[in-house]
N, C-alpha and C. Protein backbone atom coordinates (compact mmCIF):
# COMPACT_ATOMS: atom_id res chain seq x y z
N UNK A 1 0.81 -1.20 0.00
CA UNK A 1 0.00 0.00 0.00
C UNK A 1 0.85 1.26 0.00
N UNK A 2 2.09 1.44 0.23
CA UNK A 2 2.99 2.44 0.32
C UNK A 2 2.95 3.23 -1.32
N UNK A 3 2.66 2.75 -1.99
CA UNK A 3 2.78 3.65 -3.57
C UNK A 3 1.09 3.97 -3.98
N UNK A 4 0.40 4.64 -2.73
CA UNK A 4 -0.67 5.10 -3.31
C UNK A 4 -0.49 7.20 -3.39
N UNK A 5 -0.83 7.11 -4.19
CA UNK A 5 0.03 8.74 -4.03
C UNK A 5 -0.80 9.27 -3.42
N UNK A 6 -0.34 10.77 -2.81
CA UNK A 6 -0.64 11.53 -1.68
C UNK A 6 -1.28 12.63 -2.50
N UNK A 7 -2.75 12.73 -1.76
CA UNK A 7 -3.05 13.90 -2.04
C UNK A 7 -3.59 15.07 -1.32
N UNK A 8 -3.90 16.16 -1.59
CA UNK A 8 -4.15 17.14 -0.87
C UNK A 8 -5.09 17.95 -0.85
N UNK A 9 -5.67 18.43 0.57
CA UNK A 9 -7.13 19.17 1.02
C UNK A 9 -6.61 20.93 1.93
N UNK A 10 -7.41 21.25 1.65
CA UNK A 10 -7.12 22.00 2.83
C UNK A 10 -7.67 22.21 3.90
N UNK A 11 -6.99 22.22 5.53
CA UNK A 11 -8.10 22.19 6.69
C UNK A 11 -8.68 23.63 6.92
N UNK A 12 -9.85 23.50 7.66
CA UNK A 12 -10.55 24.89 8.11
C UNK A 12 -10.16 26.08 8.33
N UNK A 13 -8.65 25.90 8.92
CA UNK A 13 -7.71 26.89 8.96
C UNK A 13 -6.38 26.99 7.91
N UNK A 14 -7.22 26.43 6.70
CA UNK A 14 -5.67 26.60 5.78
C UNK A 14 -4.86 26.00 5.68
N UNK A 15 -4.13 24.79 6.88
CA UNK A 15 -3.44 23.93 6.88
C UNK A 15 -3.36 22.88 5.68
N UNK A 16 -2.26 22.64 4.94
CA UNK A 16 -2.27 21.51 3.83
C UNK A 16 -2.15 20.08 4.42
N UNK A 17 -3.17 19.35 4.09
CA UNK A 17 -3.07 18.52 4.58
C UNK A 17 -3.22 17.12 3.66
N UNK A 18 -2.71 15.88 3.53
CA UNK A 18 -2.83 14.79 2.82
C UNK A 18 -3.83 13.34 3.42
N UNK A 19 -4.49 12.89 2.07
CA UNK A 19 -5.08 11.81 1.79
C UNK A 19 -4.56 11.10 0.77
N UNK A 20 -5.03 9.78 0.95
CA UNK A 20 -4.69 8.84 -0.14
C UNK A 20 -6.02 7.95 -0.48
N UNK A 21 -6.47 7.39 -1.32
CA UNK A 21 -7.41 6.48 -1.46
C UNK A 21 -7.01 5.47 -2.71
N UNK A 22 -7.92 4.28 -2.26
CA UNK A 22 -8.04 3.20 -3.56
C UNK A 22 -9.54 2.73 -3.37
N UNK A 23 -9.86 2.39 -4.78
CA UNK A 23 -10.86 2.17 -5.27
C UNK A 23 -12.38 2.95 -5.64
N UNK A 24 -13.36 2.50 -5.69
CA UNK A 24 -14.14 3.21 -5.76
C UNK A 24 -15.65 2.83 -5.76
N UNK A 25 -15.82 2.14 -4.90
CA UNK A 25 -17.02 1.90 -4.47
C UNK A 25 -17.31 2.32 -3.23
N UNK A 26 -18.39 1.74 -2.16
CA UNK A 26 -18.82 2.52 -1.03
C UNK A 26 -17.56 2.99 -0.33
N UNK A 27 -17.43 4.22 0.33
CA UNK A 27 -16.37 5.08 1.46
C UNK A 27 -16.50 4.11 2.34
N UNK A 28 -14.96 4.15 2.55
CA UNK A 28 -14.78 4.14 4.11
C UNK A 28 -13.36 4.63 4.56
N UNK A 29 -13.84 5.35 5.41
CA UNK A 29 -12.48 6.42 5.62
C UNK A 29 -12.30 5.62 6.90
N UNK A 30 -10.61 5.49 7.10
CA UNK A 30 -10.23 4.77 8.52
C UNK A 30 -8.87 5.95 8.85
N UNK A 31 -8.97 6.18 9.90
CA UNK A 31 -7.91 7.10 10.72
C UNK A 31 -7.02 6.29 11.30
N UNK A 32 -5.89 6.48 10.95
CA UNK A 32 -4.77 5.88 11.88
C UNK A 32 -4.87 5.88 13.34
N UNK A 33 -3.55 5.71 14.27
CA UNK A 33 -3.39 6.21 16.00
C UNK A 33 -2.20 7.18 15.42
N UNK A 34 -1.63 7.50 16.78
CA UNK A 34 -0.44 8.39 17.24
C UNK A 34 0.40 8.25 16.45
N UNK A 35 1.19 8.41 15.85
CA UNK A 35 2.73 8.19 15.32
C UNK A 35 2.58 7.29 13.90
N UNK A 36 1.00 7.17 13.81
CA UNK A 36 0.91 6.67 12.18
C UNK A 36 0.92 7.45 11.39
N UNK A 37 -0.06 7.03 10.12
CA UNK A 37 -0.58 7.54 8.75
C UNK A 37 -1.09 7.43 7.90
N UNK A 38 -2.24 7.65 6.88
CA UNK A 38 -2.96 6.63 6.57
C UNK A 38 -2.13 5.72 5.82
N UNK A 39 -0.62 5.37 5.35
CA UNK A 39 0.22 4.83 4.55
C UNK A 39 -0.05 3.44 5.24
N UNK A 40 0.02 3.66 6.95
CA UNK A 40 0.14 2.79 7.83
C UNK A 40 -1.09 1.67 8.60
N UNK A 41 -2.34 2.55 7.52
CA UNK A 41 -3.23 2.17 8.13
C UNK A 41 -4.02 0.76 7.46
N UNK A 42 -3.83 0.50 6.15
CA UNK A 42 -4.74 -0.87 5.98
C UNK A 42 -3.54 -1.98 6.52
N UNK A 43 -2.27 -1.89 6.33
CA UNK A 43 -1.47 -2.79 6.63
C UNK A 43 -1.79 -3.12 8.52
N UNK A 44 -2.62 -1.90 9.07
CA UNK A 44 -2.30 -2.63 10.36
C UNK A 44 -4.21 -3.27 10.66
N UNK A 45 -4.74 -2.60 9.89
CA UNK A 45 -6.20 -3.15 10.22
C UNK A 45 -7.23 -3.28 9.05
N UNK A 46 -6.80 -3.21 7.88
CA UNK A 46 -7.80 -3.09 6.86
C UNK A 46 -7.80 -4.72 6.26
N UNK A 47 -8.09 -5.90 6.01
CA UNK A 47 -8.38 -6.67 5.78
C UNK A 47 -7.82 -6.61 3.96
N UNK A 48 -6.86 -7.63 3.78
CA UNK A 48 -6.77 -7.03 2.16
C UNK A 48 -7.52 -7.96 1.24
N UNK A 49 -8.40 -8.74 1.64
CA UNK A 49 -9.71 -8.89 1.03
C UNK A 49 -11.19 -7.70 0.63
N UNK A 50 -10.90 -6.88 1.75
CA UNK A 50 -11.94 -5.75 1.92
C UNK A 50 -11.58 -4.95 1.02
N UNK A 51 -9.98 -4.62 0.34
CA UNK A 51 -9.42 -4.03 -0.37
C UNK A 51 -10.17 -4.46 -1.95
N UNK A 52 -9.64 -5.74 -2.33
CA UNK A 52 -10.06 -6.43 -2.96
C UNK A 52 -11.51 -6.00 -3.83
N UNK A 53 -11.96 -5.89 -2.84
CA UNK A 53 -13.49 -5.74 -3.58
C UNK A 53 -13.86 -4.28 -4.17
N UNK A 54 -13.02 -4.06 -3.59
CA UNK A 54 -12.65 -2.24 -4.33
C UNK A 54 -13.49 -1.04 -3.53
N UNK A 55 -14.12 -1.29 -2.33
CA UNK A 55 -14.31 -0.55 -1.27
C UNK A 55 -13.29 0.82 -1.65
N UNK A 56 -13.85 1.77 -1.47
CA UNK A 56 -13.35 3.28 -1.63
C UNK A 56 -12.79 3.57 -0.33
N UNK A 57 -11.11 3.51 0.23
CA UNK A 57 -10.84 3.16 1.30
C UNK A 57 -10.10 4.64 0.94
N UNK A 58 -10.66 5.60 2.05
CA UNK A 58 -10.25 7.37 2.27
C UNK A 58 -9.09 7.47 3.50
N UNK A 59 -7.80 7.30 3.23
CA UNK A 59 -6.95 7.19 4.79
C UNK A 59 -6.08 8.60 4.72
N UNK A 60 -6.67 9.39 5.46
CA UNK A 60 -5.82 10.21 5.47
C UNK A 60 -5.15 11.36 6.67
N UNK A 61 -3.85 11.52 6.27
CA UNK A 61 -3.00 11.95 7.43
C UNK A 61 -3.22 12.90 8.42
N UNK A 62 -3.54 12.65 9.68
CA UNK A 62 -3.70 13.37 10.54
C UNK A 62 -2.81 14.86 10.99
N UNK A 63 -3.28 15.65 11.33
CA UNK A 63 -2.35 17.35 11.25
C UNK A 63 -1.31 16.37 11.72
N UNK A 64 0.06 17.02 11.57
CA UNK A 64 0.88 16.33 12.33
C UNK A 64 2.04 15.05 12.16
N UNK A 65 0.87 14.42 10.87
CA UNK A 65 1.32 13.39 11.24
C UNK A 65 1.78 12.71 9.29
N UNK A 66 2.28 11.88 8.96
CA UNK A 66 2.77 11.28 7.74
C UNK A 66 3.38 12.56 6.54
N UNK A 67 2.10 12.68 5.44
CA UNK A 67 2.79 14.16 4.49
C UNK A 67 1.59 15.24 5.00
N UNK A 68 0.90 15.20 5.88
CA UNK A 68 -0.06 16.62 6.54
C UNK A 68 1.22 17.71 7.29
N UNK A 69 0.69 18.80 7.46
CA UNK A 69 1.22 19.90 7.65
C UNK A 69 1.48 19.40 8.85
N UNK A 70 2.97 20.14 9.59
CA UNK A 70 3.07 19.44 11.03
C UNK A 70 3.58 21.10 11.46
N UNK A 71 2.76 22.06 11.91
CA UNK A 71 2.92 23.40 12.39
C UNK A 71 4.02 23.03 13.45
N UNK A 72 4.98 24.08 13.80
CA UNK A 72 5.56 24.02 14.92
C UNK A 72 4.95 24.97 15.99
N UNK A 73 3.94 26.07 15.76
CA UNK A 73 3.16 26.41 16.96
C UNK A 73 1.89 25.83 17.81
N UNK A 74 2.03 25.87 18.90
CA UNK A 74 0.82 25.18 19.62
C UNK A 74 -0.13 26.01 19.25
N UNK A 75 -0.35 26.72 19.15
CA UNK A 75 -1.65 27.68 18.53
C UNK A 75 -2.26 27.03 17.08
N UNK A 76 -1.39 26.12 16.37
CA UNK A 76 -2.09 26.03 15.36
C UNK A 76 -2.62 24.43 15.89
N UNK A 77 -2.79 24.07 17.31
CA UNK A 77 -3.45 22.59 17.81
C UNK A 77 -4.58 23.04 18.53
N UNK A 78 -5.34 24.02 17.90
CA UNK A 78 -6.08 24.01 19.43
C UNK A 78 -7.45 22.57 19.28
N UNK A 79 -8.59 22.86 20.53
CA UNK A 79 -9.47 21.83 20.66
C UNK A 79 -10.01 21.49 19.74
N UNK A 80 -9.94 20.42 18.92
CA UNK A 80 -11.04 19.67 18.09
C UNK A 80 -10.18 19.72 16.46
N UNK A 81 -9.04 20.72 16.69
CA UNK A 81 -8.56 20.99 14.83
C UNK A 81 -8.66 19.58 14.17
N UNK A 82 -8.40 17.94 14.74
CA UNK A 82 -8.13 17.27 14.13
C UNK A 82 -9.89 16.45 13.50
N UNK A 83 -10.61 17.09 14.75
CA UNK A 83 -12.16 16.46 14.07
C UNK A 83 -12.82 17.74 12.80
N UNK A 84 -12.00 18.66 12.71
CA UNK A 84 -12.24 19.89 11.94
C UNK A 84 -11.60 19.49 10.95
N UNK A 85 -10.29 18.86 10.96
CA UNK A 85 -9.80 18.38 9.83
C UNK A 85 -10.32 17.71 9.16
N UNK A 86 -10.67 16.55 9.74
CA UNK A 86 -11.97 15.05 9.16
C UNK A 86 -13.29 15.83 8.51
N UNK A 87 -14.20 16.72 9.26
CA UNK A 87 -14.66 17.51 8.54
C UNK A 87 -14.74 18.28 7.31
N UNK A 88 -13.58 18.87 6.98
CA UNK A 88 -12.87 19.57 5.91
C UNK A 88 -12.73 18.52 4.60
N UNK A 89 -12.48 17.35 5.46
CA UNK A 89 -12.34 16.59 4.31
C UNK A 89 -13.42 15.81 3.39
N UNK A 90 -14.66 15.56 4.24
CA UNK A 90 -15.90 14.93 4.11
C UNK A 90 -16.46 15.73 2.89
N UNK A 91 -16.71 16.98 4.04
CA UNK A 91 -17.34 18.21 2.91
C UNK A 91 -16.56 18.13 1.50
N UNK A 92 -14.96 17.99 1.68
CA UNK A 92 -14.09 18.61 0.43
C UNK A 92 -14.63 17.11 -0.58
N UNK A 93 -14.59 16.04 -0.24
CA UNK A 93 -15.11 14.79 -1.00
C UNK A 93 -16.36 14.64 -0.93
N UNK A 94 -17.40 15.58 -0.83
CA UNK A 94 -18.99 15.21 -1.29
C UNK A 94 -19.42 14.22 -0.36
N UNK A 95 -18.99 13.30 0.95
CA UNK A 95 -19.02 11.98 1.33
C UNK A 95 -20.58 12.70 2.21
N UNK A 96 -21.59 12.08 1.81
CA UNK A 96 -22.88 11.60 2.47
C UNK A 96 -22.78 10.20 2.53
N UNK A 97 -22.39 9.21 2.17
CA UNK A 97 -22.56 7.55 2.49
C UNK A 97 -21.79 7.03 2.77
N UNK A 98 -21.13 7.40 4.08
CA UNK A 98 -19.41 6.32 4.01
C UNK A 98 -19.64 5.46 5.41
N UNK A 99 -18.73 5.33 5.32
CA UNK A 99 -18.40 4.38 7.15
C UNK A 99 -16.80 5.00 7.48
N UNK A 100 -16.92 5.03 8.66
CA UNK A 100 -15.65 5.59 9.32
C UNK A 100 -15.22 4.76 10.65
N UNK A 101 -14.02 4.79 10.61
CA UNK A 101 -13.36 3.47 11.51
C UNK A 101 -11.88 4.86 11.99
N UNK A 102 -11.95 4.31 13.50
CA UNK A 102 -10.55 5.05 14.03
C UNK A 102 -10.19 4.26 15.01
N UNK A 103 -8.51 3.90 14.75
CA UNK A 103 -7.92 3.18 16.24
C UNK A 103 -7.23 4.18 16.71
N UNK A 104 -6.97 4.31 17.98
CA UNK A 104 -6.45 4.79 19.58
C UNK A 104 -6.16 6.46 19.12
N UNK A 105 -5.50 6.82 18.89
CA UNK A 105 -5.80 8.54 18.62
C UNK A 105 -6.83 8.85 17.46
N UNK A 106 -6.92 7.74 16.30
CA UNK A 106 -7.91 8.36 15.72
C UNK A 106 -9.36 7.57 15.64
N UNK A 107 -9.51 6.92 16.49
CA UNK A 107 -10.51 6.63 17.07
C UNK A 107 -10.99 7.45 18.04
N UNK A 108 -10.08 8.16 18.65
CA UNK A 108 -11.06 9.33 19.87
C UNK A 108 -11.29 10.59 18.64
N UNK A 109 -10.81 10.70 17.29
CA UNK A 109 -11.13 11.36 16.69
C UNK A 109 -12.51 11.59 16.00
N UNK A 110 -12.86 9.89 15.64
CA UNK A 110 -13.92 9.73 15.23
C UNK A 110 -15.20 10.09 16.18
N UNK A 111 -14.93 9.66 17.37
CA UNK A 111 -15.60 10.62 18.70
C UNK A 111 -15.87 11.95 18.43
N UNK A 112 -14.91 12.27 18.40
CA UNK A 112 -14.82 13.67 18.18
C UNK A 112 -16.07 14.10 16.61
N UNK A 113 -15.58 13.61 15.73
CA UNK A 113 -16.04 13.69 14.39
C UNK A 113 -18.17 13.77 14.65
N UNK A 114 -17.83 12.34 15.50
CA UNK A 114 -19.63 12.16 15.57
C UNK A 114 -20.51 13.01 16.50
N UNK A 115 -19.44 13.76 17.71
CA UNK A 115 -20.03 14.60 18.40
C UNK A 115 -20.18 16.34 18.02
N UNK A 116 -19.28 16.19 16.98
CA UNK A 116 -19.29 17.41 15.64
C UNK A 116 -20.28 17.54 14.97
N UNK A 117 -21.05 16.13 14.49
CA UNK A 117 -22.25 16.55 13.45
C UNK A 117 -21.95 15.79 12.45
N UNK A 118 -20.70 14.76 12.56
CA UNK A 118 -20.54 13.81 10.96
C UNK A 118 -21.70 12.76 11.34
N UNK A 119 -21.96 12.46 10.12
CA UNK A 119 -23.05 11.21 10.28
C UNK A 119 -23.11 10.09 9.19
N UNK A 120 -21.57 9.49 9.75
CA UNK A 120 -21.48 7.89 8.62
C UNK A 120 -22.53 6.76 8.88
N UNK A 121 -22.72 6.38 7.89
CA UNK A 121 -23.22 4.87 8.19
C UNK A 121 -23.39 3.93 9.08
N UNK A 122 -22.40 3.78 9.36
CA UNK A 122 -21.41 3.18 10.68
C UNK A 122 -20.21 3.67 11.08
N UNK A 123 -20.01 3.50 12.24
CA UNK A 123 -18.27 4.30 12.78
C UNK A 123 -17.92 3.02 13.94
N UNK A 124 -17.01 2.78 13.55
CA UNK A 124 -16.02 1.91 14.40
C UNK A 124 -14.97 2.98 15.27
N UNK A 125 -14.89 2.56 16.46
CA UNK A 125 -13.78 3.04 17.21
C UNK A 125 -12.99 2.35 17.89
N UNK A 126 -11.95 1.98 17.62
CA UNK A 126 -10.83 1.03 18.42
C UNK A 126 -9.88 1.70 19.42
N UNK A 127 -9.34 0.81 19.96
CA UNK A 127 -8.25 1.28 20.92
C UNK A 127 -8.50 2.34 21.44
N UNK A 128 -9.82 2.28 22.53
CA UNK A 128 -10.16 3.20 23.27
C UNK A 128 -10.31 2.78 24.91
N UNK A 129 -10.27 1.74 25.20
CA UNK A 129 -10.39 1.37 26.57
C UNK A 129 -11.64 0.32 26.26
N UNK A 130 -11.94 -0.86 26.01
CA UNK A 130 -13.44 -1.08 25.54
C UNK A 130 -13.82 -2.06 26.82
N UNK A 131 -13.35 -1.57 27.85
CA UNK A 131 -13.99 -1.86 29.28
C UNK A 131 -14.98 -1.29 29.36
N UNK A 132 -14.35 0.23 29.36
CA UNK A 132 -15.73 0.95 29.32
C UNK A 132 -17.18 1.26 28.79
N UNK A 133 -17.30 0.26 27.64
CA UNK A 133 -18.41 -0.42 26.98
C UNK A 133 -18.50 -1.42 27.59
N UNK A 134 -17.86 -2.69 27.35
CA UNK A 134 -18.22 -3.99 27.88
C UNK A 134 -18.76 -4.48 29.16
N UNK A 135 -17.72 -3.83 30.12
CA UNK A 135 -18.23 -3.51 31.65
C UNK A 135 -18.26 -2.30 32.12
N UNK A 136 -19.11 -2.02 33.20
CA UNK A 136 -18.84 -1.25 33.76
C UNK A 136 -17.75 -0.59 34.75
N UNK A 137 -17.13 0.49 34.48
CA UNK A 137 -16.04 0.73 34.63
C UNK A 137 -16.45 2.22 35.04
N UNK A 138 -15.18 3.10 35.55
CA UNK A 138 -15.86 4.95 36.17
C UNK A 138 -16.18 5.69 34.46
N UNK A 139 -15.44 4.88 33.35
CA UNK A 139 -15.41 5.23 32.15
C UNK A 139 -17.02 5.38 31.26
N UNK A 140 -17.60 4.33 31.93
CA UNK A 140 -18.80 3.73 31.28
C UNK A 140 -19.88 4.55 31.00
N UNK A 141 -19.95 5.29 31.92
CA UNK A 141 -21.45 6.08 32.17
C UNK A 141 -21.14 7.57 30.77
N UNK A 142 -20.02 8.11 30.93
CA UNK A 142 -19.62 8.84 29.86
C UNK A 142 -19.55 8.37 28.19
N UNK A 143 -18.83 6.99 28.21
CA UNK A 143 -19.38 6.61 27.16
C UNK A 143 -20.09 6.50 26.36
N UNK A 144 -21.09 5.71 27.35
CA UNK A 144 -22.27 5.57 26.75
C UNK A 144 -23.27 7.07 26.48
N UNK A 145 -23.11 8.16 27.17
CA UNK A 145 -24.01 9.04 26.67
C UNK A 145 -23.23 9.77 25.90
N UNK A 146 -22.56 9.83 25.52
CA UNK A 146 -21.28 10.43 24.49
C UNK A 146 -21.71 9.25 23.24
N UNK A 147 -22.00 8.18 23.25
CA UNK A 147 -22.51 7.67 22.26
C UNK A 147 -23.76 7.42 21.41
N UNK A 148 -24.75 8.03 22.43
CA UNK A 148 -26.12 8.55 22.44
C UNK A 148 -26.29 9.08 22.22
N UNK A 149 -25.72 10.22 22.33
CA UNK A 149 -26.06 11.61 21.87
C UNK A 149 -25.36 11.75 20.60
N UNK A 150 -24.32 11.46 19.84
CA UNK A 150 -23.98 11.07 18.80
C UNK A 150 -25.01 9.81 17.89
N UNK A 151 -25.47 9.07 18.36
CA UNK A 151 -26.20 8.45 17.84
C UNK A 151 -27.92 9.17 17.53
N UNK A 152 -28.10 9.96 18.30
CA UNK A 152 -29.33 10.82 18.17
C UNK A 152 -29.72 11.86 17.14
N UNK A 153 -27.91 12.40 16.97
CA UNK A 153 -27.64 13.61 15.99
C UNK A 153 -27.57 14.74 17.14
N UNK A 154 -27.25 14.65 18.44
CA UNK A 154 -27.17 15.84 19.33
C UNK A 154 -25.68 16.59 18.98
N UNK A 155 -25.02 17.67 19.20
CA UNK A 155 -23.70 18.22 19.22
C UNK A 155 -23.32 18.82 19.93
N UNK A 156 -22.45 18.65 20.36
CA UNK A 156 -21.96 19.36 21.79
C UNK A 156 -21.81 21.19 21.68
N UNK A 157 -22.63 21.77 22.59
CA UNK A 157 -22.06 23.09 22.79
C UNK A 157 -20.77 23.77 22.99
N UNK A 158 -19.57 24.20 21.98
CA UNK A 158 -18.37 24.92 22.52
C UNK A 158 -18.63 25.09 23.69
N UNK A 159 -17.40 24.67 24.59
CA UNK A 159 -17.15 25.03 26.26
C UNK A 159 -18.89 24.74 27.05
N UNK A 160 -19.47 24.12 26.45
CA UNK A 160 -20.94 23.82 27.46
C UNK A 160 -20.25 22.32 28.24
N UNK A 161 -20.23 21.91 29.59
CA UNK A 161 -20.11 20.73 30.51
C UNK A 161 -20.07 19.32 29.76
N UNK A 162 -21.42 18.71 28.99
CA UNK A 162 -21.37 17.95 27.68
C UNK A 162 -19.91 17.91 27.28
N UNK A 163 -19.77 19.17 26.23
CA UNK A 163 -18.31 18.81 25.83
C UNK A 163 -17.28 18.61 26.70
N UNK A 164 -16.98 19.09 27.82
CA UNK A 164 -16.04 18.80 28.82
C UNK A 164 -15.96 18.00 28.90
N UNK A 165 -17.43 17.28 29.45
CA UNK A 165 -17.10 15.47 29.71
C UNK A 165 -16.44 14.53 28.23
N UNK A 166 -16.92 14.84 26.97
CA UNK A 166 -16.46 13.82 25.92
C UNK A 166 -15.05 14.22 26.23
N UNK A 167 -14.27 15.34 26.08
CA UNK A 167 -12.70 15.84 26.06
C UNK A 167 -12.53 14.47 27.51
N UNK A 168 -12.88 14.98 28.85
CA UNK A 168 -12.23 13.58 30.00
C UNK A 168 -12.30 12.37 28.99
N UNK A 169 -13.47 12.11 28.87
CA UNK A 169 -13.92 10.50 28.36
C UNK A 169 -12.28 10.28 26.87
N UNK A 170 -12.29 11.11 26.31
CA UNK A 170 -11.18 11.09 25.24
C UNK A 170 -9.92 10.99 25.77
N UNK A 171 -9.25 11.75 26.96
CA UNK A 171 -8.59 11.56 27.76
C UNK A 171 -7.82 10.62 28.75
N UNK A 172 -9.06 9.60 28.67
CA UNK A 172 -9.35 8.57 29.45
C UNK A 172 -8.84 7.08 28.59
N UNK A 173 -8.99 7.83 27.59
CA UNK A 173 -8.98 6.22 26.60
C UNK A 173 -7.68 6.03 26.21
N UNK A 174 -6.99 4.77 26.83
CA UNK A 174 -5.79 4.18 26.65
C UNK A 174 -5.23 2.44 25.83
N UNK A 175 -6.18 2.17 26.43
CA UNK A 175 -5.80 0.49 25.87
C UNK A 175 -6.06 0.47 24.90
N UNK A 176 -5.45 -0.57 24.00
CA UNK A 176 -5.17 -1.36 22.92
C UNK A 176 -5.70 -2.19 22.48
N UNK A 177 -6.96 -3.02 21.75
CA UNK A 177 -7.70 -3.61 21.45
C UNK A 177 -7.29 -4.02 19.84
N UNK A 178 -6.26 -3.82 19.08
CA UNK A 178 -5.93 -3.93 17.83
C UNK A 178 -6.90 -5.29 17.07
N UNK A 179 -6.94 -6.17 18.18
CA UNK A 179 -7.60 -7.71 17.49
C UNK A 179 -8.99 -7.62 17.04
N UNK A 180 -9.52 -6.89 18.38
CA UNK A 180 -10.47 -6.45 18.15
C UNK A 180 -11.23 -5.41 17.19
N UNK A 181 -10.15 -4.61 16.72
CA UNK A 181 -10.75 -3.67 15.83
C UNK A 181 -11.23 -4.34 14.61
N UNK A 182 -9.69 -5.19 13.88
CA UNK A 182 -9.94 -6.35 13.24
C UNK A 182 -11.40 -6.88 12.81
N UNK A 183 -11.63 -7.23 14.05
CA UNK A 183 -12.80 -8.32 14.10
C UNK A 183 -13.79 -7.23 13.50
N UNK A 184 -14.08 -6.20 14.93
CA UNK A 184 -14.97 -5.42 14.32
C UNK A 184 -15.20 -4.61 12.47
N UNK A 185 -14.21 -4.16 12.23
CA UNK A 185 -14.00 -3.90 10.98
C UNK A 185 -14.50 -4.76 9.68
N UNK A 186 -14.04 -6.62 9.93
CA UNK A 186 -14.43 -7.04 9.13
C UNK A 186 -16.34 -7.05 9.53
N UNK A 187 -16.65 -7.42 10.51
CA UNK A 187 -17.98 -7.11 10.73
C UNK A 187 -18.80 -5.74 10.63
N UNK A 188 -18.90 -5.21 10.61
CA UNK A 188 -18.83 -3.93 10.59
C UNK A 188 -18.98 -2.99 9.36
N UNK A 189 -18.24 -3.08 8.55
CA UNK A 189 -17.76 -2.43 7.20
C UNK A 189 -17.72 -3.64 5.96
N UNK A 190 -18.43 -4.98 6.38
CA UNK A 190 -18.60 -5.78 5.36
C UNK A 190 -17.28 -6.27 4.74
């Protein structure tokens, strides 16, 4: 997957930023974690059967991170730029019908994304702590209405309590579930 060429959007604030895609049937945009890219991303969770079928697979580089703009001021990170980015990009590709999948940083992105106002198909989120779904955990209770209210079409008020809590709940999410994303993904995104 390394020779899919890089291309380019611009974020809300101007920032150049890169995507890559193959194929061209239904979207599905998947976000890397921390220290990836989407270069990095079907090799660690995309199924290359799913490839195969020519699924329209949208992976693209987080601010920061692979060929996206990597600012050296903290001013150009403030709250949410990276679900503003995902945004920027939806709108910039026409995407009303996709599915969206994020592991461990960009899985709290996709959080981010659905408590913004995106509204995929389906959204997978990995490598977030998935105690805090499965059992109950101090994590749980935030979760779940952070996923409700995203599931409803609610959006969080700038600086209203709501958003405070998703930012902890995002905060919060550490473990590693990689197998699991897997699983979910092939279930999930067909």
């Amino acid at each position: 997957m390394t020779d899919l060429t890089s291309q380019r959007f611009q974020g809300r604030d101007g920032a150049e930023l890169a995507w890559r895609e193959i194929g061209r049937r239904a979207a599905r945009v998947l976000l890397h974690g921390l220290i990836g890219s989407g270069r990095s991303c079907p090799a660690a969770a995309w199924p290359s059967d799913r490839r195969a079928r020519g699924y329209r697979v949208i992976l693209p580089d987080l601010r920061g991170h692979g060929d996206s703009a990597r600012p050296h001021d903290p001013a150009r990170y403030p709250p949410d730029i990276l679900a503003d980015d995902g945004l920027a990009l939806i709108d910039q590709l026409g995407l009303d019908d996709y599915r969206l999948a994020g592991y461990s940083a960009g899985g709290k992105v996709v959080l981010r994304l659905l408590a913004r106002g995106a509204r995929p198909a389906r959204a997978v989120v990995g490598g977030q702590g998935i105690d805090a779904l499965d059992a109950e955990s101090d994590r749980t209770g935030g979760y779940r209405s952070m996923l409700a209210a995203a599931a409803n079409g609610d959006t969080s008020r700038p600086g209203s309590p709501e958003e405070a809590s998703a930012h902890r709940v995002l905060r919060s999410c550490t473990s590693e579930v990689r197998p699991r994303l897997r699983f979910k993904l092939a279930q999930e995104f067909g």
